[in-house]
PDB file of N, CA and C in Angstrom:
ATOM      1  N   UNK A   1      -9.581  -9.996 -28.001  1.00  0.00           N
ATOM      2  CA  UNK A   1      -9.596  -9.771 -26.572  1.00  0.00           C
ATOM      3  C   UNK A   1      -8.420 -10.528 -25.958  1.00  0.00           C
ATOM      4  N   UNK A   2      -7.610 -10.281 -25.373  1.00  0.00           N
ATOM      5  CA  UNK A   2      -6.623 -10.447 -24.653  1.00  0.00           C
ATOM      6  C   UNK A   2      -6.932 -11.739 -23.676  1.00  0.00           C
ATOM      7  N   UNK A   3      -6.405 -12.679 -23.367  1.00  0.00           N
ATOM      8  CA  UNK A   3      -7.137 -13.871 -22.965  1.00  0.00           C
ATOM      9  C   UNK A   3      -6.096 -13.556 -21.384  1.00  0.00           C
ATOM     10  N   UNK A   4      -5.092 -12.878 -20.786  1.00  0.00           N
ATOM     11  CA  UNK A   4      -4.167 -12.994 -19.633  1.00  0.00           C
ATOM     12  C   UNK A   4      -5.109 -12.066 -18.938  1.00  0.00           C
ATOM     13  N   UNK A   5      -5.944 -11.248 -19.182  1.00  0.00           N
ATOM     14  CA  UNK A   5      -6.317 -10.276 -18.014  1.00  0.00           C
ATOM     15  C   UNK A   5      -7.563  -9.992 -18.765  1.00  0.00           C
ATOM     16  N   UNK A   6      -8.348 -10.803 -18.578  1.00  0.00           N
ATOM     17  CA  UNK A   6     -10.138 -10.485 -18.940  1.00  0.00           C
ATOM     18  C   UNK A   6     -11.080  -9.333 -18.444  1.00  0.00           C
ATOM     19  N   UNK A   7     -10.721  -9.267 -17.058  1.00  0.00           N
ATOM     20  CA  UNK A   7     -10.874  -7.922 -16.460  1.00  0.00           C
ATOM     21  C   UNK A   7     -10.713  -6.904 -16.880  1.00  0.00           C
ATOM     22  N   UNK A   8      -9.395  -6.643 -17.174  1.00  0.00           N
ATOM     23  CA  UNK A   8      -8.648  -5.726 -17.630  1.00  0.00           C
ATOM     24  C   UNK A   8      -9.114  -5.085 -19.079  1.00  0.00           C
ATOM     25  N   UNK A   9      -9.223  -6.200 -19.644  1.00  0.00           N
ATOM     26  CA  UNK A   9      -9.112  -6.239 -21.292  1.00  0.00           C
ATOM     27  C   UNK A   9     -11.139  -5.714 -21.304  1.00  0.00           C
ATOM     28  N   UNK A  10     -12.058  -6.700 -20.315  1.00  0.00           N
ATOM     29  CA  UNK A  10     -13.356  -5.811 -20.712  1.00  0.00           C
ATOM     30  C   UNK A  10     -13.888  -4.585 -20.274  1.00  0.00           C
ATOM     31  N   UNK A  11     -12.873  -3.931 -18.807  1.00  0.00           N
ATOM     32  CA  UNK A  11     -12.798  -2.851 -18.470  1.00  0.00           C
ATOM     33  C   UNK A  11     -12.878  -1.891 -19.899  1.00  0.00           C
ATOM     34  N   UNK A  12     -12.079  -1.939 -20.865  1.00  0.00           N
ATOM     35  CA  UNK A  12     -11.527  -1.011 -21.530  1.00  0.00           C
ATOM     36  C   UNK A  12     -12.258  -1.053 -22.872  1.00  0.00           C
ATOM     37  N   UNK A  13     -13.267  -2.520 -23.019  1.00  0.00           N
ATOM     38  CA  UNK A  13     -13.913  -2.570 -24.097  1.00  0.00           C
ATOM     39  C   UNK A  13     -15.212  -1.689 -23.557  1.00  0.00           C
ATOM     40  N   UNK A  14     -15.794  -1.701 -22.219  1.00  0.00           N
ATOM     41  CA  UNK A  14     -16.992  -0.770 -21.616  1.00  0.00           C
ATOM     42  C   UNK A  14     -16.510   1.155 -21.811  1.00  0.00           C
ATOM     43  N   UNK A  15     -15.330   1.106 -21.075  1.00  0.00           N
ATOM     44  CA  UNK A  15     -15.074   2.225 -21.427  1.00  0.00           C
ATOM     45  C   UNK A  15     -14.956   3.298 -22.690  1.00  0.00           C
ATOM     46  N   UNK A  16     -14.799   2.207 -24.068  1.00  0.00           N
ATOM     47  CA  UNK A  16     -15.315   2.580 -25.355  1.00  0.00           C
ATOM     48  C   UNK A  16     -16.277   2.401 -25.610  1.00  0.00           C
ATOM     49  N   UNK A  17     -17.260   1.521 -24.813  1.00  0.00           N
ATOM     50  CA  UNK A  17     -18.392   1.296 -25.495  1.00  0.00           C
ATOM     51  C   UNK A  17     -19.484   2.431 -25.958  1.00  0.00           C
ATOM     52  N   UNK A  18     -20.587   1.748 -26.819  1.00  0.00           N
ATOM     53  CA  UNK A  18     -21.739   3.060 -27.195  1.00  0.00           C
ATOM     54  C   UNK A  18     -22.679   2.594 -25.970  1.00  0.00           C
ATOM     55  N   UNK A  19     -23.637   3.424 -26.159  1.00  0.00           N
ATOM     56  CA  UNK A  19     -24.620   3.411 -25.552  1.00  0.00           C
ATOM     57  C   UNK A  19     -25.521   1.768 -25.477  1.00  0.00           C
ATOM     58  N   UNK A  20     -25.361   1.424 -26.695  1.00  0.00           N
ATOM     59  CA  UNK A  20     -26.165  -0.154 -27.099  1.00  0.00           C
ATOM     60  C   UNK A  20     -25.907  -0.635 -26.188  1.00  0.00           C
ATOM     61  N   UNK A  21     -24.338  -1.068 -26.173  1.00  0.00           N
ATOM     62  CA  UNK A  21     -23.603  -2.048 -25.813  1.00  0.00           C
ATOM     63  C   UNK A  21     -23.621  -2.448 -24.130  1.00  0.00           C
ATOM     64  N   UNK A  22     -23.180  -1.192 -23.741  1.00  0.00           N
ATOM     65  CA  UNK A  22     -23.814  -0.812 -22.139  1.00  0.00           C
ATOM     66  C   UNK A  22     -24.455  -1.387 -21.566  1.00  0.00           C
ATOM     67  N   UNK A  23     -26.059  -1.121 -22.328  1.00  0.00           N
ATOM     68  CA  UNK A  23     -27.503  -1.783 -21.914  1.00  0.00           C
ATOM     69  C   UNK A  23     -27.459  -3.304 -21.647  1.00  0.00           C
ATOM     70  N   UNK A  24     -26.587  -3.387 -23.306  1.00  0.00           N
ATOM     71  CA  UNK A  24     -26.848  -4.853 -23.134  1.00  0.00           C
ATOM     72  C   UNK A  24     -25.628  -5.723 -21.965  1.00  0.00           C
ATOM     73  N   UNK A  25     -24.559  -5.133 -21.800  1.00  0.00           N
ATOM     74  CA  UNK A  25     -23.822  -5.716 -21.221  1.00  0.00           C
ATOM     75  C   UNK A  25     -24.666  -5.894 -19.342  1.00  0.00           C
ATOM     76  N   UNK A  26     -24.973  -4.347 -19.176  1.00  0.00           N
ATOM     77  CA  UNK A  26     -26.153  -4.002 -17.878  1.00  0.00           C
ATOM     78  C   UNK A  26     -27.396  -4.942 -17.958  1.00  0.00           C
ATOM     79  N   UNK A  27     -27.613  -5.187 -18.688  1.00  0.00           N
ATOM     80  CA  UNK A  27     -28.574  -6.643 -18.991  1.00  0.00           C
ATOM     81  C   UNK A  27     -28.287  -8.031 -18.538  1.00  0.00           C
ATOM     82  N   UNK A  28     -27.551  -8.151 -19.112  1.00  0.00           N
ATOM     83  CA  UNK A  28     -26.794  -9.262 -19.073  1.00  0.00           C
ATOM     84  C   UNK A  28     -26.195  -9.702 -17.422  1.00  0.00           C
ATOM     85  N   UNK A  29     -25.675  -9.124 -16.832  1.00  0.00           N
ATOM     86  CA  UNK A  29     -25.367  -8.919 -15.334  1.00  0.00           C
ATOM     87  C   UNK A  29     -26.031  -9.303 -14.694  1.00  0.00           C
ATOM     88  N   UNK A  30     -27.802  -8.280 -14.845  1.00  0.00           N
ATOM     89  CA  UNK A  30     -28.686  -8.275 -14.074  1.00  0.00           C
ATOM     90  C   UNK A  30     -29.275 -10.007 -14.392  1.00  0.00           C
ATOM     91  N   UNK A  31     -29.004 -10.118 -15.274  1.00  0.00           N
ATOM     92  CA  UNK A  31     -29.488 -12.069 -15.770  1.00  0.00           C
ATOM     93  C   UNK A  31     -28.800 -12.438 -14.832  1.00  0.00           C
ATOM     94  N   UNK A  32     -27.456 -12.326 -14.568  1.00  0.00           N
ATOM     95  CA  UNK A  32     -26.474 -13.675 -14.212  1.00  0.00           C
ATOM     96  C   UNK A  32     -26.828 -13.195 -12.717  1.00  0.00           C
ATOM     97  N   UNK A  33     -27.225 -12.052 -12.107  1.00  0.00           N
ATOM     98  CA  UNK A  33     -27.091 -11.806 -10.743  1.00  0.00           C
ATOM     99  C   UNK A  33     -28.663 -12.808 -10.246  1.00  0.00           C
ATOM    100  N   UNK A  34     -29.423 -13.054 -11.104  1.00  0.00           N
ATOM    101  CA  UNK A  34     -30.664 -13.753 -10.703  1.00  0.00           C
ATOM    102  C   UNK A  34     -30.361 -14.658 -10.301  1.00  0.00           C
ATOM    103  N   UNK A  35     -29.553 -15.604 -11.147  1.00  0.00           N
ATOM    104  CA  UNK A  35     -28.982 -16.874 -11.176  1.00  0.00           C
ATOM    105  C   UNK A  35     -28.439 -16.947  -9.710  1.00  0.00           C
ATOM    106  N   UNK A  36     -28.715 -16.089  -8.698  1.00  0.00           N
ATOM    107  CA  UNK A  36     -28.047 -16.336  -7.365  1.00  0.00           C
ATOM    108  C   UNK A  36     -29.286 -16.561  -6.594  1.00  0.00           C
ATOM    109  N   UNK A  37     -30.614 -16.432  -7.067  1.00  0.00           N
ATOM    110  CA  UNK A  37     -31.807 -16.867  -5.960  1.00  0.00           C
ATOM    111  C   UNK A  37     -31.863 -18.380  -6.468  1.00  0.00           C
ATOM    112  N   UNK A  38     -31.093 -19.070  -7.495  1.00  0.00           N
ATOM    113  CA  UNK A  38     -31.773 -20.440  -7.463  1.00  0.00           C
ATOM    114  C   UNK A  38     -31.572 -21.052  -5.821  1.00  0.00           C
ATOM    115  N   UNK A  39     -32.172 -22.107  -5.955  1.00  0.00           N
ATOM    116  CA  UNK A  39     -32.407 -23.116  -4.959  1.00  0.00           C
ATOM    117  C   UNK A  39     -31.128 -23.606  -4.814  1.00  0.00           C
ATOM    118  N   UNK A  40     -30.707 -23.864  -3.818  1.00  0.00           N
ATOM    119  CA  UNK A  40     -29.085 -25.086  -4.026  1.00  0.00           C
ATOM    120  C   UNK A  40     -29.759 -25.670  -2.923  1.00  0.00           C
ATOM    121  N   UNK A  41     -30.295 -25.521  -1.919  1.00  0.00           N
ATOM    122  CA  UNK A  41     -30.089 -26.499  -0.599  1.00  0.00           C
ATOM    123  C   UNK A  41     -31.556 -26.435   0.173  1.00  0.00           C
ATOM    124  N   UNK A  42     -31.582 -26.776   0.734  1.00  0.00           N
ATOM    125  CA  UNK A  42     -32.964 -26.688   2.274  1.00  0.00           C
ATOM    126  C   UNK A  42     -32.625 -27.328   3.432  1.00  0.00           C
ATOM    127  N   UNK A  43     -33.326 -26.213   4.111  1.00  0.00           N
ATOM    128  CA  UNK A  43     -32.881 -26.116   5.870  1.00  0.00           C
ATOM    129  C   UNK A  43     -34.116 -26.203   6.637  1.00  0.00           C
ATOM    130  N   UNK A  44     -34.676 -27.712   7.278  1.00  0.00           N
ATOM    131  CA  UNK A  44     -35.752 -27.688   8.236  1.00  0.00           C
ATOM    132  C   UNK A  44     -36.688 -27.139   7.345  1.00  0.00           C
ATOM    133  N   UNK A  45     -36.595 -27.825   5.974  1.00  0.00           N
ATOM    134  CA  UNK A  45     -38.067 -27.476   5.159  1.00  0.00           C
ATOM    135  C   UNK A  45     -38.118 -26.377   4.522  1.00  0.00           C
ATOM    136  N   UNK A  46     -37.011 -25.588   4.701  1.00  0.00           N
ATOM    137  CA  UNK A  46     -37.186 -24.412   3.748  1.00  0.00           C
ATOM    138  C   UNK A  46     -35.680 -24.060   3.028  1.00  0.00           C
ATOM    139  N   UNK A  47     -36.166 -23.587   1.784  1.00  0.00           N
ATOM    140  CA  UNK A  47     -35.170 -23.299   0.754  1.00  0.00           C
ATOM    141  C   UNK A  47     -33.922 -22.498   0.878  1.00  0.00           C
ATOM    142  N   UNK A  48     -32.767 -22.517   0.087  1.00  0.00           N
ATOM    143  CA  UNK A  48     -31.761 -21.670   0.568  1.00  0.00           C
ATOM    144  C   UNK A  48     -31.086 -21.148  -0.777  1.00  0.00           C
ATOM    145  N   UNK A  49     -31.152 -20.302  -1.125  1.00  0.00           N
ATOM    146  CA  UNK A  49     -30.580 -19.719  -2.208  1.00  0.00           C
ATOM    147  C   UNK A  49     -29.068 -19.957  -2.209  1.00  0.00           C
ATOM    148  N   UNK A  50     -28.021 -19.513  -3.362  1.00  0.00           N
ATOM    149  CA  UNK A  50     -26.570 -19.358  -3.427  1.00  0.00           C
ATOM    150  C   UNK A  50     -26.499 -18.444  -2.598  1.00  0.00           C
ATOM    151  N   UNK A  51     -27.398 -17.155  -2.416  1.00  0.00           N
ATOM    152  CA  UNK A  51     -26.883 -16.044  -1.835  1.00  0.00           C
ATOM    153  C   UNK A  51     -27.072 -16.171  -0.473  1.00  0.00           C
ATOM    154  N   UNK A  52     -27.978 -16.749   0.058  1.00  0.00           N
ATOM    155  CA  UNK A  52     -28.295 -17.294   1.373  1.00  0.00           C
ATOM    156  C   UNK A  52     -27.082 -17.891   1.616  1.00  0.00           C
ATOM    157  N   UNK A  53     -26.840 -19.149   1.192  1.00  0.00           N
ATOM    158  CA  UNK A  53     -25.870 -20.012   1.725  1.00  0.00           C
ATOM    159  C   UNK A  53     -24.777 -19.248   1.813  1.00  0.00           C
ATOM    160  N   UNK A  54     -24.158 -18.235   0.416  1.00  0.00           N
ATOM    161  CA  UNK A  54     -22.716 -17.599   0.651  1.00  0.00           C
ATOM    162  C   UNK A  54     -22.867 -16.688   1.708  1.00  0.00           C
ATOM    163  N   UNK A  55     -23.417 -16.022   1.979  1.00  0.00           N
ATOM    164  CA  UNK A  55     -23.860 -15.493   3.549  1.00  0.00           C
ATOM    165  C   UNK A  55     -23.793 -16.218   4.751  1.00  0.00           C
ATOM    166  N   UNK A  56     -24.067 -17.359   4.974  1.00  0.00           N
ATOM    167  CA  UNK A  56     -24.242 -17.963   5.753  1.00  0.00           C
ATOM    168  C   UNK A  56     -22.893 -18.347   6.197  1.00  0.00           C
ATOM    169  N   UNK A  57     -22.236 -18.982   5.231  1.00  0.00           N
ATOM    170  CA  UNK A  57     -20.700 -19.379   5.350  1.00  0.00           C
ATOM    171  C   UNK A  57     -19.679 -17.947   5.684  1.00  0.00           C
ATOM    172  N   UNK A  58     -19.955 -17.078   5.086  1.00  0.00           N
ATOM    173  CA  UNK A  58     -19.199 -15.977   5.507  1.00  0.00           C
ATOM    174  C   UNK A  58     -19.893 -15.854   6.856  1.00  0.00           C
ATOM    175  N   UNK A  59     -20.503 -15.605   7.314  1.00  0.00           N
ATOM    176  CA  UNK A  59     -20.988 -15.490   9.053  1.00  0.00           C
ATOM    177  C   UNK A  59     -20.227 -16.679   9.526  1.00  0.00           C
ATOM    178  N   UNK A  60     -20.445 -18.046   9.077  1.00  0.00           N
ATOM    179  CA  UNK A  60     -19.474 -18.996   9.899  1.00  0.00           C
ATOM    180  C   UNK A  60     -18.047 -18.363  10.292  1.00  0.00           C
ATOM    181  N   UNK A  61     -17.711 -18.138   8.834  1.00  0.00           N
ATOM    182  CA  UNK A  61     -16.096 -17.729   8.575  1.00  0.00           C
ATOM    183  C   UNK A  61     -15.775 -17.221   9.840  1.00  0.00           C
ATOM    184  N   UNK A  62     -16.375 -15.616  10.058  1.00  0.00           N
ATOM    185  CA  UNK A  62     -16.680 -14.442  10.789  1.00  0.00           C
ATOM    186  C   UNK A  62     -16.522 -15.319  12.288  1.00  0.00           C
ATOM    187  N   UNK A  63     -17.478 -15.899  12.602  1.00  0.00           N
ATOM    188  CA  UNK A  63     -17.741 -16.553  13.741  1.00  0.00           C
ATOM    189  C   UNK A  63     -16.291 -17.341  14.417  1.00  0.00           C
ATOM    190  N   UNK A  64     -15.903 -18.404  13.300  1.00  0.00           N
ATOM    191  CA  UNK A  64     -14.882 -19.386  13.552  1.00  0.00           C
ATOM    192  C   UNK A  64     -13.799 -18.191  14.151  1.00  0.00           C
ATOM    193  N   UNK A  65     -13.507 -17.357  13.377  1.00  0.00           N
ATOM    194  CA  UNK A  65     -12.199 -16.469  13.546  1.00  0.00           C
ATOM    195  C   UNK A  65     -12.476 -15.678  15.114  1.00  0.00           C
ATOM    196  N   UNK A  66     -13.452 -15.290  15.531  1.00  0.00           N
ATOM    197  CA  UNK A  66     -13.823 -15.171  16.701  1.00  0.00           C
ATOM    198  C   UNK A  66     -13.671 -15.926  17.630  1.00  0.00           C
ATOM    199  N   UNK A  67     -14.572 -17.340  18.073  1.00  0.00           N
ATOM    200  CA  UNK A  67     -13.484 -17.999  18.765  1.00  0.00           C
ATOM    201  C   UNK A  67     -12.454 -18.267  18.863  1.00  0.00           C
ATOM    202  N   UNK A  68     -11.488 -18.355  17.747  1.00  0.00           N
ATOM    203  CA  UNK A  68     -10.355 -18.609  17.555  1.00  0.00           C
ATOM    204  C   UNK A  68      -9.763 -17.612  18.176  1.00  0.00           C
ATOM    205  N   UNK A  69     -10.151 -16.353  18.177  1.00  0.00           N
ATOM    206  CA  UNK A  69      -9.181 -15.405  18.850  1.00  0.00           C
ATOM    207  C   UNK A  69      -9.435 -15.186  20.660  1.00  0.00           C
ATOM    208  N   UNK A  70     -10.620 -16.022  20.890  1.00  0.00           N
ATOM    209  CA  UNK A  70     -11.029 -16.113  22.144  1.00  0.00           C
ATOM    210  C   UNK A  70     -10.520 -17.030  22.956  1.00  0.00           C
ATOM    211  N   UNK A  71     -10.451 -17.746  22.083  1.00  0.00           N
ATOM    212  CA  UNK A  71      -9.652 -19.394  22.446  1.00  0.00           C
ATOM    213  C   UNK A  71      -7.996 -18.942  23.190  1.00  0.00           C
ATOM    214  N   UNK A  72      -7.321 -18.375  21.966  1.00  0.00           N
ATOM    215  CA  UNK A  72      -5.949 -18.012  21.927  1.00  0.00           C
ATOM    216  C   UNK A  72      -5.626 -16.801  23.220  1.00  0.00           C
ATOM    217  N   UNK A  73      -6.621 -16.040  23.201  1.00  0.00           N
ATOM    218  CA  UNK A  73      -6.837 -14.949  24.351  1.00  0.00           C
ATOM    219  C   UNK A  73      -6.484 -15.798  25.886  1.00  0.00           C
ATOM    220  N   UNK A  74      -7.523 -17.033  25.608  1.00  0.00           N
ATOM    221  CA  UNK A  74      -8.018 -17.602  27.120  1.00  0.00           C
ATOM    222  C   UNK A  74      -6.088 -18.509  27.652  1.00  0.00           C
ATOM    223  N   UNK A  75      -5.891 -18.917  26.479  1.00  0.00           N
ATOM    224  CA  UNK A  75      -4.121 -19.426  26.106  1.00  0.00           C
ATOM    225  C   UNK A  75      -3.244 -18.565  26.936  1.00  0.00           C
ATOM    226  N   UNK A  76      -3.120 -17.632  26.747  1.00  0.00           N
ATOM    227  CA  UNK A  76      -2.444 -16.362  26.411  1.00  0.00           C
ATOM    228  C   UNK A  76      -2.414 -16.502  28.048  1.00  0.00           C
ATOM    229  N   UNK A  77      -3.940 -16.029  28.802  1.00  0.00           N
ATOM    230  CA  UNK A  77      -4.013 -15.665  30.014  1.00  0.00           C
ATOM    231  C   UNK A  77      -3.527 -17.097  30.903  1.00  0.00           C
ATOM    232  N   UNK A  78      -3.661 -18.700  30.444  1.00  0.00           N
ATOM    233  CA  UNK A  78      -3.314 -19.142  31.261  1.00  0.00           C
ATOM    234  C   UNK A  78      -2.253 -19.287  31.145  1.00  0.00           C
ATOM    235  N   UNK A  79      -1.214 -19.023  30.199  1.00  0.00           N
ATOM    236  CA  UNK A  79       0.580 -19.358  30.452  1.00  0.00           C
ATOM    237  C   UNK A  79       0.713 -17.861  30.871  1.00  0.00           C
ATOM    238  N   UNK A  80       0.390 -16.739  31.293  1.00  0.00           N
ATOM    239  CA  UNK A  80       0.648 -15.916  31.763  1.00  0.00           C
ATOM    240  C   UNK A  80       0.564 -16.333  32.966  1.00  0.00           C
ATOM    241  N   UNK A  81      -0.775 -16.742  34.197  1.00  0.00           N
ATOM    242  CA  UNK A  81      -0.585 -16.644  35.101  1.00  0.00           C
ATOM    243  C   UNK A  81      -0.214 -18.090  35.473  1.00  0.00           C
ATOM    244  N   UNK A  82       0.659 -18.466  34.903  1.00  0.00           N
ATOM    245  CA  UNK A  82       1.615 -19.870  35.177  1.00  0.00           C
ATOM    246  C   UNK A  82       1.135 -21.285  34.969  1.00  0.00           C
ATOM    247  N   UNK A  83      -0.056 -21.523  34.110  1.00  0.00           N
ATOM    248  CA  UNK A  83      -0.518 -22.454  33.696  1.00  0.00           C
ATOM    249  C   UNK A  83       0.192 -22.810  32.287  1.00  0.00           C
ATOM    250  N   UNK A  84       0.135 -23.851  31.666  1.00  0.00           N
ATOM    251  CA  UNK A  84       0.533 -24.358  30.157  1.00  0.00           C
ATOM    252  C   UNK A  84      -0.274 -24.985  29.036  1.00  0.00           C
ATOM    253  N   UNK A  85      -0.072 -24.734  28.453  1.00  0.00           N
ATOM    254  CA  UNK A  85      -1.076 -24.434  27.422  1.00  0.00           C
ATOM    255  C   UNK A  85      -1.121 -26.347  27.339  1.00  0.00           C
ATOM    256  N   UNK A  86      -2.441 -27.018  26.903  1.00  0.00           N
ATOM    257  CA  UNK A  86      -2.392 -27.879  26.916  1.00  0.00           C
ATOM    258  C   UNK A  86      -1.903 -28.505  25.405  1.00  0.00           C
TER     259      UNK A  86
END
């Protein structure tokens, strides 16, 4: 297996694969995708999964970039009507 492009290289081992292999690789996935309800954290007494939390932070993300463009908007309008940006 090609160690520069792993992607690449198991793309093309699925695409030959038999039928076995498939299952088990489709197996295997569905294992590691579990591994995203463990526990990492708690909030006010209740639990928070990986997938919770990576959600959560992407909504921050989402959020931050929003004010930020609200912020810069409110900028914008006061050196327009002759104020300076502090």
């Amino acid at each position: 297996m090609e160690t520069a492009d792993p992607r690449k290289s198991i793309h093309k081992l699925i695409d030959q694969a038999d039928e076995k292999l498939l299952r088990m690789v489709h197996s295997l996935a569905l294992e590691y995708l579990k591994d995203d309800k463990e526990i990492v954290a708690y909030k006010a007494g209740k639990t928070i999964t990986k997938e919770q939390l990576y959600n959560e932070l992407i909504e921050a993300e989402k959020a931050h970039h929003v004010r930020k463009a609200i912020i810069n908007k409110c900028f914008e309008l006061k050196t327009f009507s002759g104020y300076s940006k502090v």
